[in-house]
C-alpha atoms as a PDB file:
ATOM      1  CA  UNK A   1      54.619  23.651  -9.007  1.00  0.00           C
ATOM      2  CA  UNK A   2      55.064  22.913 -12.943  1.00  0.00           C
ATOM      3  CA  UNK A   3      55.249  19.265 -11.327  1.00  0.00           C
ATOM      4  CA  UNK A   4      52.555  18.946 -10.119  1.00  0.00           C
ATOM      5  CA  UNK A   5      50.351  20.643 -12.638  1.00  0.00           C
ATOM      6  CA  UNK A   6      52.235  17.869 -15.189  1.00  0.00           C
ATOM      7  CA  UNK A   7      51.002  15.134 -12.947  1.00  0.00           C
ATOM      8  CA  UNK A   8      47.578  16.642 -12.417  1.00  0.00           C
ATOM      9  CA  UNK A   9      47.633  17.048 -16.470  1.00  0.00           C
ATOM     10  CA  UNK A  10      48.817  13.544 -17.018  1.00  0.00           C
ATOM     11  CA  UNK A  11      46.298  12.196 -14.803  1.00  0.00           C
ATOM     12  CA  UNK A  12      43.216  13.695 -16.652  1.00  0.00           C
ATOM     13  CA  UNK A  13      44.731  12.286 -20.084  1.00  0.00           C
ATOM     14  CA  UNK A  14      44.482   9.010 -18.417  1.00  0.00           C
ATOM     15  CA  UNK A  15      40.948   9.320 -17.296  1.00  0.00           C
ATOM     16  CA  UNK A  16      40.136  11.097 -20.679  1.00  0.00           C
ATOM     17  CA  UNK A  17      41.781   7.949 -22.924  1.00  0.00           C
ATOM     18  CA  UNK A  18      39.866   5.956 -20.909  1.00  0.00           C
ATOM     19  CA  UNK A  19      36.499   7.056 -21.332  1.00  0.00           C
ATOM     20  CA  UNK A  20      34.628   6.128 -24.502  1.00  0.00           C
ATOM     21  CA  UNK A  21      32.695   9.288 -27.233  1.00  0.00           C
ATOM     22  CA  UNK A  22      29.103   7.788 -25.539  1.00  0.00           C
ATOM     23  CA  UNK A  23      30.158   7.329 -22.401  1.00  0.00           C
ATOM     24  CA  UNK A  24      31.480  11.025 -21.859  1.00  0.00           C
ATOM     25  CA  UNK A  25      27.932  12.216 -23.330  1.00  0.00           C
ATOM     26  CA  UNK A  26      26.420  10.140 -21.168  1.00  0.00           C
ATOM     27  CA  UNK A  27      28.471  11.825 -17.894  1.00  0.00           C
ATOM     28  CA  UNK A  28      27.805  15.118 -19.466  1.00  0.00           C
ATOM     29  CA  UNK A  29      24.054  14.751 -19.380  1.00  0.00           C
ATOM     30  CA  UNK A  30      23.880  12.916 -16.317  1.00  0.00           C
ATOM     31  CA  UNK A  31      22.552   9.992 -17.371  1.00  0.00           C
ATOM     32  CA  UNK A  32      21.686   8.469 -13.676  1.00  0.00           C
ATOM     33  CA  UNK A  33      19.469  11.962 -13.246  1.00  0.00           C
ATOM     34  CA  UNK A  34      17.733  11.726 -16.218  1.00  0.00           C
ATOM     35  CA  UNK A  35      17.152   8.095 -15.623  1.00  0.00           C
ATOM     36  CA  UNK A  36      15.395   8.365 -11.874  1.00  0.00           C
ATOM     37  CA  UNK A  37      13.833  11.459 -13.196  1.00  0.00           C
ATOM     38  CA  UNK A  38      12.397   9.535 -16.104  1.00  0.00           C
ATOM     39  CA  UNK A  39      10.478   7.579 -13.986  1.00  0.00           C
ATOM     40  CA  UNK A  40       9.272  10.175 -11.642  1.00  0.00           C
ATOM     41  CA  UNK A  41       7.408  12.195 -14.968  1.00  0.00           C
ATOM     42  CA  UNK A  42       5.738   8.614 -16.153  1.00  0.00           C
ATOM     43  CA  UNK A  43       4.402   7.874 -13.301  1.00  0.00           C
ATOM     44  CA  UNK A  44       2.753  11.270 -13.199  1.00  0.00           C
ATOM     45  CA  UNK A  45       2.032  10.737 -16.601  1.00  0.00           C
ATOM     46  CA  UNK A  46       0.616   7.080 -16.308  1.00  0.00           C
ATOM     47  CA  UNK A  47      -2.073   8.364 -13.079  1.00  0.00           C
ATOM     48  CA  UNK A  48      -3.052  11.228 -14.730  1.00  0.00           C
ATOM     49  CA  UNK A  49      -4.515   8.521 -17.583  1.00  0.00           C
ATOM     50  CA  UNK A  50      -5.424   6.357 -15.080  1.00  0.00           C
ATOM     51  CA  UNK A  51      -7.439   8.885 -12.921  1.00  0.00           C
ATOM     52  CA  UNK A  52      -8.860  11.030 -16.346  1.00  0.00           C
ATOM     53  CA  UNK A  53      -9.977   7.086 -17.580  1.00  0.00           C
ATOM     54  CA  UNK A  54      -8.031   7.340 -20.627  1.00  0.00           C
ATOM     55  CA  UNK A  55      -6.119   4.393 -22.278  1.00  0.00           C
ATOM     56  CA  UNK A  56      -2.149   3.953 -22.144  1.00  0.00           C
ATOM     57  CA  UNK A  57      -1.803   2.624 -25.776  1.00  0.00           C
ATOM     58  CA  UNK A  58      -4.144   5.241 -27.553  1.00  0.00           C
ATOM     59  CA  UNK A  59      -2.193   7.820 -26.249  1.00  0.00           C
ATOM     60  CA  UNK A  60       1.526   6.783 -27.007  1.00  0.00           C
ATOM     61  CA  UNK A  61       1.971   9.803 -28.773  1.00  0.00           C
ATOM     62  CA  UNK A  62       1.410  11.804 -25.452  1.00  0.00           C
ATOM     63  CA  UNK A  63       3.522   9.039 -23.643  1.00  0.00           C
ATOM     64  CA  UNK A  64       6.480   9.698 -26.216  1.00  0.00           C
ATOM     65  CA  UNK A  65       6.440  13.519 -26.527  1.00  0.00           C
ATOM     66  CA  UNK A  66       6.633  13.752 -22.513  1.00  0.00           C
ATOM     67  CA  UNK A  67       9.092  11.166 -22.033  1.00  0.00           C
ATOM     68  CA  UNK A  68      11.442  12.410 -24.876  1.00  0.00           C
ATOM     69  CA  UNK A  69      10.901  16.130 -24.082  1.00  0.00           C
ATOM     70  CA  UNK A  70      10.975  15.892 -20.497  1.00  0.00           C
ATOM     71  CA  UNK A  71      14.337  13.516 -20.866  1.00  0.00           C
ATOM     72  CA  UNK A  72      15.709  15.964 -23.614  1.00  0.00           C
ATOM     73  CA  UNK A  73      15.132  19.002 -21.240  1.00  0.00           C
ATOM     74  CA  UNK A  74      16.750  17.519 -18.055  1.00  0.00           C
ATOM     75  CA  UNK A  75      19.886  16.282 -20.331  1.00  0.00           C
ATOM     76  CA  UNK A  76      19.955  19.353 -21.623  1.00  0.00           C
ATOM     77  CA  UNK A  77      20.364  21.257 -18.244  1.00  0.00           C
ATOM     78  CA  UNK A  78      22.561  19.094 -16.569  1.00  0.00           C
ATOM     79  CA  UNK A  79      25.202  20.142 -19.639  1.00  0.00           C
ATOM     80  CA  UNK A  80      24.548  23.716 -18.858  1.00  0.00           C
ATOM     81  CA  UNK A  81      25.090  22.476 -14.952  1.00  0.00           C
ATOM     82  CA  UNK A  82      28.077  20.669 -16.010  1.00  0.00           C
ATOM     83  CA  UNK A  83      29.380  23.640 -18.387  1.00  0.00           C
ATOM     84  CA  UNK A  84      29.150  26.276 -15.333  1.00  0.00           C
ATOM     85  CA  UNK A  85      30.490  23.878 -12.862  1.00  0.00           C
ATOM     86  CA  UNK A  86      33.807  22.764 -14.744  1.00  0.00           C
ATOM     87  CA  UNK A  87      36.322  24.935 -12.627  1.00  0.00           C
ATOM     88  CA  UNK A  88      34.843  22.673  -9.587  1.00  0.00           C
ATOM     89  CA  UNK A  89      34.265  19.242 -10.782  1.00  0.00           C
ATOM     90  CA  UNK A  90      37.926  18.540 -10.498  1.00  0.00           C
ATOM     91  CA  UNK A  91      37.737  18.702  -7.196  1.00  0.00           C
ATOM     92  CA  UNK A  92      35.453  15.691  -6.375  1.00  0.00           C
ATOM     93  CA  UNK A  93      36.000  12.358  -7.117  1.00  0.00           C
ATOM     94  CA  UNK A  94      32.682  11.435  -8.566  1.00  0.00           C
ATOM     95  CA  UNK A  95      33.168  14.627 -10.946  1.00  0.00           C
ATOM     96  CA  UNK A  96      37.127  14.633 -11.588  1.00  0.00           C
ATOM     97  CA  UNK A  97      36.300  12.587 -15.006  1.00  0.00           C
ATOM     98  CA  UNK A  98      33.808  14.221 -16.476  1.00  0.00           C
ATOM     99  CA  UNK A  99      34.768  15.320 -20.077  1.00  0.00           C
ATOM    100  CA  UNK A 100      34.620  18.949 -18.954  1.00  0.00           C
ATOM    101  CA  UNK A 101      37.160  18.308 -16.458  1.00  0.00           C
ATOM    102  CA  UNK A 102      39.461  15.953 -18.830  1.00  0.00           C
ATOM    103  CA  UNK A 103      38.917  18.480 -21.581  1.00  0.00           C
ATOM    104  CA  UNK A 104      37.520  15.916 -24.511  1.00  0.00           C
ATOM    105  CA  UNK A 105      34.782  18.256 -24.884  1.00  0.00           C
ATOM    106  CA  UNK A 106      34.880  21.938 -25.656  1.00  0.00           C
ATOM    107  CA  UNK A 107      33.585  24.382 -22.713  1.00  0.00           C
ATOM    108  CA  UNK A 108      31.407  26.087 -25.529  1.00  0.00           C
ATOM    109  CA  UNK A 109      30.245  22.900 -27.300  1.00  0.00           C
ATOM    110  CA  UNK A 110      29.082  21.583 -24.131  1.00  0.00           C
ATOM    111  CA  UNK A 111      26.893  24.750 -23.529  1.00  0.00           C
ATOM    112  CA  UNK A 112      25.571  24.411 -26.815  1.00  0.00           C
ATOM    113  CA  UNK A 113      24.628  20.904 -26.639  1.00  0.00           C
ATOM    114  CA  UNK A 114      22.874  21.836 -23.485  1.00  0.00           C
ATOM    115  CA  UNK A 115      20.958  24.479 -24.866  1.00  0.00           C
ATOM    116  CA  UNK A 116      20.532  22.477 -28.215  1.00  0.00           C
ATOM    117  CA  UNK A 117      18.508  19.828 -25.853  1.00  0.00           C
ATOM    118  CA  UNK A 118      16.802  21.782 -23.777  1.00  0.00           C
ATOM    119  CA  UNK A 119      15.263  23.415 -27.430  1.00  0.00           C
ATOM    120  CA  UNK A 120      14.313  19.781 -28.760  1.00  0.00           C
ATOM    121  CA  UNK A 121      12.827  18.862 -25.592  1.00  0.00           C
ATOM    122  CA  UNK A 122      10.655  22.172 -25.334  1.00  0.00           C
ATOM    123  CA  UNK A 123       9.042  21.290 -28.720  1.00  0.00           C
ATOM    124  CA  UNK A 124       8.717  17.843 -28.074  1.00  0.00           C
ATOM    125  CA  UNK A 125       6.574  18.834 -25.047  1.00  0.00           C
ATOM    126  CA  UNK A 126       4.986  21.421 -26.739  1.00  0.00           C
ATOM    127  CA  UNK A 127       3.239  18.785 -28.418  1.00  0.00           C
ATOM    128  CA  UNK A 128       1.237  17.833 -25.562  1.00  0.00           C
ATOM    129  CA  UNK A 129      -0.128  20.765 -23.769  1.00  0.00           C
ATOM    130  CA  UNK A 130       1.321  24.583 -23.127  1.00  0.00           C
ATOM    131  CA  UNK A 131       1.030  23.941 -19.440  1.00  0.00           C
ATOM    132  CA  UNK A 132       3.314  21.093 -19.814  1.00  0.00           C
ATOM    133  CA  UNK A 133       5.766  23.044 -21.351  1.00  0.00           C
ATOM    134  CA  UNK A 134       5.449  26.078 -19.288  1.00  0.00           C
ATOM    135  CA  UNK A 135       6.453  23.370 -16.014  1.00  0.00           C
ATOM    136  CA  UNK A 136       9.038  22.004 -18.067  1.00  0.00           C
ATOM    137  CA  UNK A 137      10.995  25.353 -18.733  1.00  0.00           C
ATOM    138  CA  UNK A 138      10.329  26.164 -14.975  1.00  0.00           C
ATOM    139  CA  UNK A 139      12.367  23.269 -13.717  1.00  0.00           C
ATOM    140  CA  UNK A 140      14.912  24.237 -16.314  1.00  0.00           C
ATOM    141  CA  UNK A 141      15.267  27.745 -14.822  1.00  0.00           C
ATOM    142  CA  UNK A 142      15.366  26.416 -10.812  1.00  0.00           C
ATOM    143  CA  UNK A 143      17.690  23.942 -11.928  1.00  0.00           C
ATOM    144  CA  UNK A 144      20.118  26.431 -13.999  1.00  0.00           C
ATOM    145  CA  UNK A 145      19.390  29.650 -12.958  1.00  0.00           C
ATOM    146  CA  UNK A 146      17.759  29.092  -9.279  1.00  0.00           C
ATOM    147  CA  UNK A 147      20.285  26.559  -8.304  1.00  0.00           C
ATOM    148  CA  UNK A 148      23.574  25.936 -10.543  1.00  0.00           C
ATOM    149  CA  UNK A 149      23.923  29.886 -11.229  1.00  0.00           C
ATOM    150  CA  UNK A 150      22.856  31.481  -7.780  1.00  0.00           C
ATOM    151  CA  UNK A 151      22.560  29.333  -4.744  1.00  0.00           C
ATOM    152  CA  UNK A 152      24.250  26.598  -5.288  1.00  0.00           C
ATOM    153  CA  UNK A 153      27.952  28.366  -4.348  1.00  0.00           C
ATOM    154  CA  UNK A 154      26.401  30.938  -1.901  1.00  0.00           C
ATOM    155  CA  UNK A 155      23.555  29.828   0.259  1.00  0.00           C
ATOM    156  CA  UNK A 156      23.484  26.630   2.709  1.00  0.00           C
ATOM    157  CA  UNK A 157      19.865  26.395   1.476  1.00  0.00           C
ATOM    158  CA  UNK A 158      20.554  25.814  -2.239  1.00  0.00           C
ATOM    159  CA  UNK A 159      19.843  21.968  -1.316  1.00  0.00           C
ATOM    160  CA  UNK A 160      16.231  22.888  -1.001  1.00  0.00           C
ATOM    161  CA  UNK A 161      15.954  25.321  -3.807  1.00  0.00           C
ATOM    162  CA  UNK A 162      17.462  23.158  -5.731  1.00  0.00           C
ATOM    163  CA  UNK A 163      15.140  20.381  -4.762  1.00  0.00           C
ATOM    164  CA  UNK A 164      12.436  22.532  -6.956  1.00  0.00           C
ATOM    165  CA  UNK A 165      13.679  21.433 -10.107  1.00  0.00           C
ATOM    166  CA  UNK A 166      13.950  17.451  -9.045  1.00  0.00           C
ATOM    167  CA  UNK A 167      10.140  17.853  -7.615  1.00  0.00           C
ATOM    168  CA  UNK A 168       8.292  19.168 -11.328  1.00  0.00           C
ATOM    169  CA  UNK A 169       9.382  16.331 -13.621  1.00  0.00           C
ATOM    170  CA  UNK A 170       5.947  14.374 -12.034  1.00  0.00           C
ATOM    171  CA  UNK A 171       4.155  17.529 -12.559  1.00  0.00           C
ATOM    172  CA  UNK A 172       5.229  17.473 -16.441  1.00  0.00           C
ATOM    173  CA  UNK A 173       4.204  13.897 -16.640  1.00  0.00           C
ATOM    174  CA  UNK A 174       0.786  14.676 -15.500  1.00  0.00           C
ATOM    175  CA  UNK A 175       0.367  17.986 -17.315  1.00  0.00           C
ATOM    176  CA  UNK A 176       1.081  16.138 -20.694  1.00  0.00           C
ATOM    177  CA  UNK A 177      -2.109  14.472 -20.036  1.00  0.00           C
ATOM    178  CA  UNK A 178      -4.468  16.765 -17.741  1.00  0.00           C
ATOM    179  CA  UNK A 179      -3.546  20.476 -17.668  1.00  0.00           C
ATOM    180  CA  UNK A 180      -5.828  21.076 -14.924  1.00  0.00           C
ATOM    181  CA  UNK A 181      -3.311  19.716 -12.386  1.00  0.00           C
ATOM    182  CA  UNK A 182      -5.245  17.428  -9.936  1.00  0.00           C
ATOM    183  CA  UNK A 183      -4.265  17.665  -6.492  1.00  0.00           C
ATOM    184  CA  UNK A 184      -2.528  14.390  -6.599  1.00  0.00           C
ATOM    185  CA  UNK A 185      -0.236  15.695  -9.330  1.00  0.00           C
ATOM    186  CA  UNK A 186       0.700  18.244  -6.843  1.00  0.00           C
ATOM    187  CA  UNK A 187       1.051  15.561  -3.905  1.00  0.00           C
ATOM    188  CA  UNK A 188       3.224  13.850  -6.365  1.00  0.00           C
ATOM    189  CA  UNK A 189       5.523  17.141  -6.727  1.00  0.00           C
ATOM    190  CA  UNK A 190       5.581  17.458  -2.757  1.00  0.00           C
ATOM    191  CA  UNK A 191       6.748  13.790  -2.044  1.00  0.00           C
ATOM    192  CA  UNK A 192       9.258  15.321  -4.559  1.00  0.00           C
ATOM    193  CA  UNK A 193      10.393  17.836  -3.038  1.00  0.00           C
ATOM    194  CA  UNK A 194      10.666  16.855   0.456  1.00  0.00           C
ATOM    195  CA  UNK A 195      12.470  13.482  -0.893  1.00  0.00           C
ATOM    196  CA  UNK A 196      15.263  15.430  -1.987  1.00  0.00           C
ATOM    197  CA  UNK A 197      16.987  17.560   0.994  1.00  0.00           C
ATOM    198  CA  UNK A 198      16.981  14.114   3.161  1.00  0.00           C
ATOM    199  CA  UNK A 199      18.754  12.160   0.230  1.00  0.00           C
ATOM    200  CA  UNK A 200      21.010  14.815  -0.637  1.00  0.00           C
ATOM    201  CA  UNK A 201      22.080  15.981   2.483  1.00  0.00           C
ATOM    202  CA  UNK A 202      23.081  11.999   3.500  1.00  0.00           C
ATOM    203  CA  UNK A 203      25.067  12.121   0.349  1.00  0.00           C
ATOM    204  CA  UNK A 204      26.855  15.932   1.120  1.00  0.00           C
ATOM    205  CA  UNK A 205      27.492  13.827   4.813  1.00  0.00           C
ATOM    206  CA  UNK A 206      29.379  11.162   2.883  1.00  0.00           C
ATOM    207  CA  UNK A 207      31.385  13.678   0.421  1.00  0.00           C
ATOM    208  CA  UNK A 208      31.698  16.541   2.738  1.00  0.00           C
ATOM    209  CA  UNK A 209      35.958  16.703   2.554  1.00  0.00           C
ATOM    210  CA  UNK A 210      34.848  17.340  -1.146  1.00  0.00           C
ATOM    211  CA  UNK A 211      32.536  20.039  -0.914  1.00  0.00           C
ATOM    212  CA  UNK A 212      34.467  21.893   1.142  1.00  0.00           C
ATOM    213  CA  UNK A 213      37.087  21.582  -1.288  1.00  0.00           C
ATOM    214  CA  UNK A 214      34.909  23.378  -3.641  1.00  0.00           C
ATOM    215  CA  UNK A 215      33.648  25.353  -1.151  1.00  0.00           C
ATOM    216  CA  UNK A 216      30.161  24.383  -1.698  1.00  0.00           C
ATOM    217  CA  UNK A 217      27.937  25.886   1.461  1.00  0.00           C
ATOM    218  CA  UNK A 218      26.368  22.691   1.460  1.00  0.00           C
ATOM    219  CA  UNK A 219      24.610  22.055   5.415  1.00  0.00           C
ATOM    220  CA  UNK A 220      27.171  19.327   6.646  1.00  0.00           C
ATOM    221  CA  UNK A 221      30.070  21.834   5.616  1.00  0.00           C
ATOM    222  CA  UNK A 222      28.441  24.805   6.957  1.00  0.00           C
ATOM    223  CA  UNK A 223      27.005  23.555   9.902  1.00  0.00           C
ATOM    224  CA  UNK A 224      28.094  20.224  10.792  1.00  0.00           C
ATOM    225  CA  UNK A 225      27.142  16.382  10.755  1.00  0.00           C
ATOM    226  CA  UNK A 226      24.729  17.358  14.195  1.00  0.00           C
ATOM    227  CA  UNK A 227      22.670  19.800  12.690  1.00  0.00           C
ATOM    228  CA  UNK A 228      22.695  18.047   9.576  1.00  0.00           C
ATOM    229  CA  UNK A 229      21.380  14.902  10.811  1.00  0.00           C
ATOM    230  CA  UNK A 230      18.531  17.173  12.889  1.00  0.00           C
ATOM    231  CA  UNK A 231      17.382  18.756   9.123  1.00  0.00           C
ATOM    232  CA  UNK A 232      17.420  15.342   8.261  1.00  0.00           C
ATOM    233  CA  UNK A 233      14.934  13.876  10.737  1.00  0.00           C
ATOM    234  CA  UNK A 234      12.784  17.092  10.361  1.00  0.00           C
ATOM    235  CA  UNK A 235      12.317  16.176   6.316  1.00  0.00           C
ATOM    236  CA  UNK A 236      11.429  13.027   7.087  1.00  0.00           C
ATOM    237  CA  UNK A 237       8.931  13.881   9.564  1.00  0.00           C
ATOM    238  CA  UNK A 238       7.392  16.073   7.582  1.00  0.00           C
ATOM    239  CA  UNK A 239       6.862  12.678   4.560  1.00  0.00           C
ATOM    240  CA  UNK A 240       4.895  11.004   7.026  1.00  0.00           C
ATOM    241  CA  UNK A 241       1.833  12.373   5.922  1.00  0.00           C
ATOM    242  CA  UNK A 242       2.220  12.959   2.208  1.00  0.00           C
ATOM    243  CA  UNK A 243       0.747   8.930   1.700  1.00  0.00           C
ATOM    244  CA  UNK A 244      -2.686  10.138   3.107  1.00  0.00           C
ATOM    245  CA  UNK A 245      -2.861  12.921   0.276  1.00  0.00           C
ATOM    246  CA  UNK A 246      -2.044   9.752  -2.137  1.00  0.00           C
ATOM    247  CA  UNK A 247      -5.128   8.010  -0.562  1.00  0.00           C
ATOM    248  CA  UNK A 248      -6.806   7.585  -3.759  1.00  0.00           C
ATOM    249  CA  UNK A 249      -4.115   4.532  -4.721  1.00  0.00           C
ATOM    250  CA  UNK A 250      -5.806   2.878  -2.123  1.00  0.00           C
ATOM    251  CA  UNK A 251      -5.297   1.097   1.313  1.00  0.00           C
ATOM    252  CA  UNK A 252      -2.903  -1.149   0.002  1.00  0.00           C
ATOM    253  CA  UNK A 253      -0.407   2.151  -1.248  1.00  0.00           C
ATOM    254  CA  UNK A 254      -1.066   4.047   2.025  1.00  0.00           C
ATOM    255  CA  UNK A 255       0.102   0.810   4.010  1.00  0.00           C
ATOM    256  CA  UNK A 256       3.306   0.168   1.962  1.00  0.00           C
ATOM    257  CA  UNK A 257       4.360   4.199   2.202  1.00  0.00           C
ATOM    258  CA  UNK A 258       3.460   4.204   5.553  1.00  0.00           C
ATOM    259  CA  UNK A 259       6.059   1.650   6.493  1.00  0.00           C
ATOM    260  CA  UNK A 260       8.896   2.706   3.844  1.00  0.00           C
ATOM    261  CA  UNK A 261       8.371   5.910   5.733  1.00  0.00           C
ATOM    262  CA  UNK A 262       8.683   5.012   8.976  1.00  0.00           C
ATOM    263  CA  UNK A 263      11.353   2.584   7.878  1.00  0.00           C
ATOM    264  CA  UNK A 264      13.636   5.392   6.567  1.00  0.00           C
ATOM    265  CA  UNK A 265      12.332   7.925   9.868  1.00  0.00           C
ATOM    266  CA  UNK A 266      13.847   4.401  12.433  1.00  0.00           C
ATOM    267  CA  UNK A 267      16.878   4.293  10.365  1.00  0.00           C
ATOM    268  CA  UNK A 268      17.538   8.201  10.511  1.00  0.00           C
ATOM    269  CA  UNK A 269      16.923   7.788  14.621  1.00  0.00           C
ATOM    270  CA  UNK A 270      19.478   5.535  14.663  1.00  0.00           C
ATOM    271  CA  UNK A 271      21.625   7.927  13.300  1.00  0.00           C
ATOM    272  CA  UNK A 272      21.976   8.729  17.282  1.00  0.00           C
ATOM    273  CA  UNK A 273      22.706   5.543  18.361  1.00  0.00           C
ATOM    274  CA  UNK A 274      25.435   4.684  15.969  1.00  0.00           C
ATOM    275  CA  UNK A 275      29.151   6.564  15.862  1.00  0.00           C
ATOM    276  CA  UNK A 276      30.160   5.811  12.318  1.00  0.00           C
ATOM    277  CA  UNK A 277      28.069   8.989  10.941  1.00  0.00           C
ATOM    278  CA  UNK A 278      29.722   8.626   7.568  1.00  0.00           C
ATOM    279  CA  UNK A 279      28.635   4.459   7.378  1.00  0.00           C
ATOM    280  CA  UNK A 280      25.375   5.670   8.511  1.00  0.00           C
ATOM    281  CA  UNK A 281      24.782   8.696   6.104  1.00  0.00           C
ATOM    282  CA  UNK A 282      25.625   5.908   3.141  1.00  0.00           C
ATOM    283  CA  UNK A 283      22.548   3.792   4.695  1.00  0.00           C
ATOM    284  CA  UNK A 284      20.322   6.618   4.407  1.00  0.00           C
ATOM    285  CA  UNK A 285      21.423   7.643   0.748  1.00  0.00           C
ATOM    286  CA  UNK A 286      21.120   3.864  -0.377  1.00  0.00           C
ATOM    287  CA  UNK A 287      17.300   3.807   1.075  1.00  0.00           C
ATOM    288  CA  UNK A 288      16.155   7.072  -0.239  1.00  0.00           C
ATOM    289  CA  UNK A 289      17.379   5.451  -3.774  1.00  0.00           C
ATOM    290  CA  UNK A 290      14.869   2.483  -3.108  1.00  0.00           C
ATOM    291  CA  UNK A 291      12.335   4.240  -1.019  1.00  0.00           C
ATOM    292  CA  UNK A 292      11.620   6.455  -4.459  1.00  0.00           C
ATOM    293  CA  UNK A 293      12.376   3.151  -6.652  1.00  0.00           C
ATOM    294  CA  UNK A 294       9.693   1.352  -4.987  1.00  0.00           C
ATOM    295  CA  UNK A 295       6.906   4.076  -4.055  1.00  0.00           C
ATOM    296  CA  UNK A 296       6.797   4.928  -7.596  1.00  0.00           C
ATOM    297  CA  UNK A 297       6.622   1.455  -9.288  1.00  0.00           C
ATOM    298  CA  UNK A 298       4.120   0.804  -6.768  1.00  0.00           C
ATOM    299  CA  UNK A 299       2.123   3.560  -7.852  1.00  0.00           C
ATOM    300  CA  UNK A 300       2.148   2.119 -11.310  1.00  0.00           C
ATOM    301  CA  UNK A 301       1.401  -1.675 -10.079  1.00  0.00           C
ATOM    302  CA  UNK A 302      -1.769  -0.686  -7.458  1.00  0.00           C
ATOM    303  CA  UNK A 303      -3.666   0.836 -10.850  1.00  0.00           C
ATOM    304  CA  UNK A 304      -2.894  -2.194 -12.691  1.00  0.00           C
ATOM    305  CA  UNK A 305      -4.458  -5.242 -10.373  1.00  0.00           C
END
C-alpha cells in the first residue's frame, strides 16, 4: 500500500515539475472553455450591434468590458469547479495534471483566485448594463452551484443542467449591448443549450471507464452506450429547427446550418451502422467542435458582406 501511494506521489511530482507557473493557471481556469465560450458571448455581442445599427469601433468600450468580464467570470468559475472537484480529477487522464491534483497550487488559493475573478469580471460587466450582469452571475451559479455542487455527482441529468451555464455566455454578449433581449439573443442561447448534451455526451462515450471511476452518473455510465446514442439523436433532432428562428442572417445562414445540421444528424445515424461506438463517439465530439466553430464565425461573416 505505502508503495503504491509513493509511486502515485512520485508520479504527480513528475507531472507537477513539468508543468510551467502559466501553464498550470491556464489548466486551472480552463483555458479551452473560456476560449470557445469567448466566442459564443461576441458573437452575441457583435448581432446585437449589428441588428440595434450601432457601430463596432464606437463601442469598444462595450466590446472590452463584456469580453473581459464575461472571460474573467467563466475563469473564475471553472477554479471554483476545479477547487471542488480536486478529490476526482485524479482519476481521469485529461484531469490527473491539473495543479490541484499535483498540488502546486493551494486548495484555498485556488478558491480564492476563483472567487477573486469572478469579482473582477462582475464589475467589468457591470459597466455595460445591470441585465448583463445579472445573466452573467446566473451562469456562474448553474455552473457552480446548479452543476459542480449538486448535480453533477448525483443526477444522470446534470449534463443538461449543466448545459445552462455553457448556453448564457451569448446572452451576456448581447445584453452588454441591448438589455431588451431580442428573440434572436434567446435563439442564440437555445442553439446553446441543445449543442451541449450531444457534444458532451459523445465525449462521456469516449471517457466513460473514467467517469465511472469517479463515479460520475454521467448517461453512458448510468445507462449505457444504446440509450446514450438514442439521447443523442433526440438533441440533434430537436437543432434542426433552431436555423429558421436565426432567419434574419439570411438565406445564405439558414442554408449552411441546415446542412451542418443534417450533416452531424447522418453522422449520429450512422452511429447504428458502425460497431466501433467509441471511434464513432470521437467523430461526433470532433464535429460538434466545428459545427459551433463554423455556425458562429458565420454568423459574424453573413453581417459583414
Amino acid at each position: 500500500m505505502s508503495n503504491s501511494k509513493a509511486a502515485i506521489g512520485t508520479g504527480m511530482e513528475a507531472s507537477a515539475e513539468k508543468t510551467s507557473a502559466w501553464k498550470d493557471l491556464m489548466a486551472l481556469i480552463k483555458i479551452g472553455i473560456v476560449n470557445s465560450n469567448l466566442i459564443t458571448t461576441f458573437t452575441g455581442l457583435w448581432l446585437a450591434l449589428h441588428f440595434t445599427g450601432q457601430s463596432f469601433l464606437n463601442n469598444l468600450d462595450i466590446v472590452f468590458f463584456t469580453v473581459a468580464g464575461s472571460s474573467l467570470i467563466i475563469a473564475g468559475s471553472c477554479a471554483i469547479n476545479n477547487y471542488v472537484d480536486r478529490d476526482i480529477d485524479h482519476l481521469m487522464d485529461r484531469t490527473k495534471t491539473r495543479p490541484t491534483v499535483t498540488g502546486k497550487i493551494v486548495p484555498a488559493k485556488v478558491l480564492a483566485l476563483g472567487i477573486l475573478l469572478v469579482g473582477l469580471g462582475t464589475l467589468l460587466l457591470f459597466f455595460t448594463t445591470i441585465t448583463a450582469t445579472v445573466i452573467g452571475l446566473l451562469g456562474v451559479f448553474s455552473y457552480v452551484v446548479l452543476y459542480t455542487l449538486w448535480s453533477k455527482r448525483q443526477l444522470v441529468s446534470n449534463t443538461i443542467i449543466g448545459s445552462i451555464s455553457g448556453a448564457v455566455p451569448p446572452l451576456i454578449g448581447w445584453a452588454a449591448v441591448d438589455a431588451n433581449l431580442d428573440i434572436m439573443a434567446w435563439s442564440l442561447f437555445l442553439l446553446m443549450f441543445i449543442w451541449q448534451p450531444p457534444h458532451f455526451y459523445a465525449l462521456a462515450m469516449r471517457r466513460v471507464n473514467e467517469y465511472r471511476a469517479a463515479k460520475i452518473p454521467m448517461l453512458p455510465v448510468v445507462k449505457g452506450f444504446k440509450t446514450t446514442k438514442v439521447h443523442i439523436l433526440l438533441w440533434l433532432v430537436a437543432l434542426l429547427p433552431i436555423p429558421f428562428l436565426l432567419i434574419k442572417l439570411g438565406i445564405p445562414f439558414l442554408i449552411l446550418a441546415m446542412l451542418l445540421n443534417i450533416g452531424w444528424l447522418a453522422l449520429g445515424i450512422y452511429g447504428y451502422k458502425i460497431k466501433d461506438d467509441i471511434k464513432w463517439a470521437k467523430l461526433m465530439f470532433v464535429y460538434s467542435i466545428q459545427y459551433l466553430t463554423i455556425i458562429f464565425v458565420a454568423m459574424v461573416f453573413v453581417t459583414l458582406i
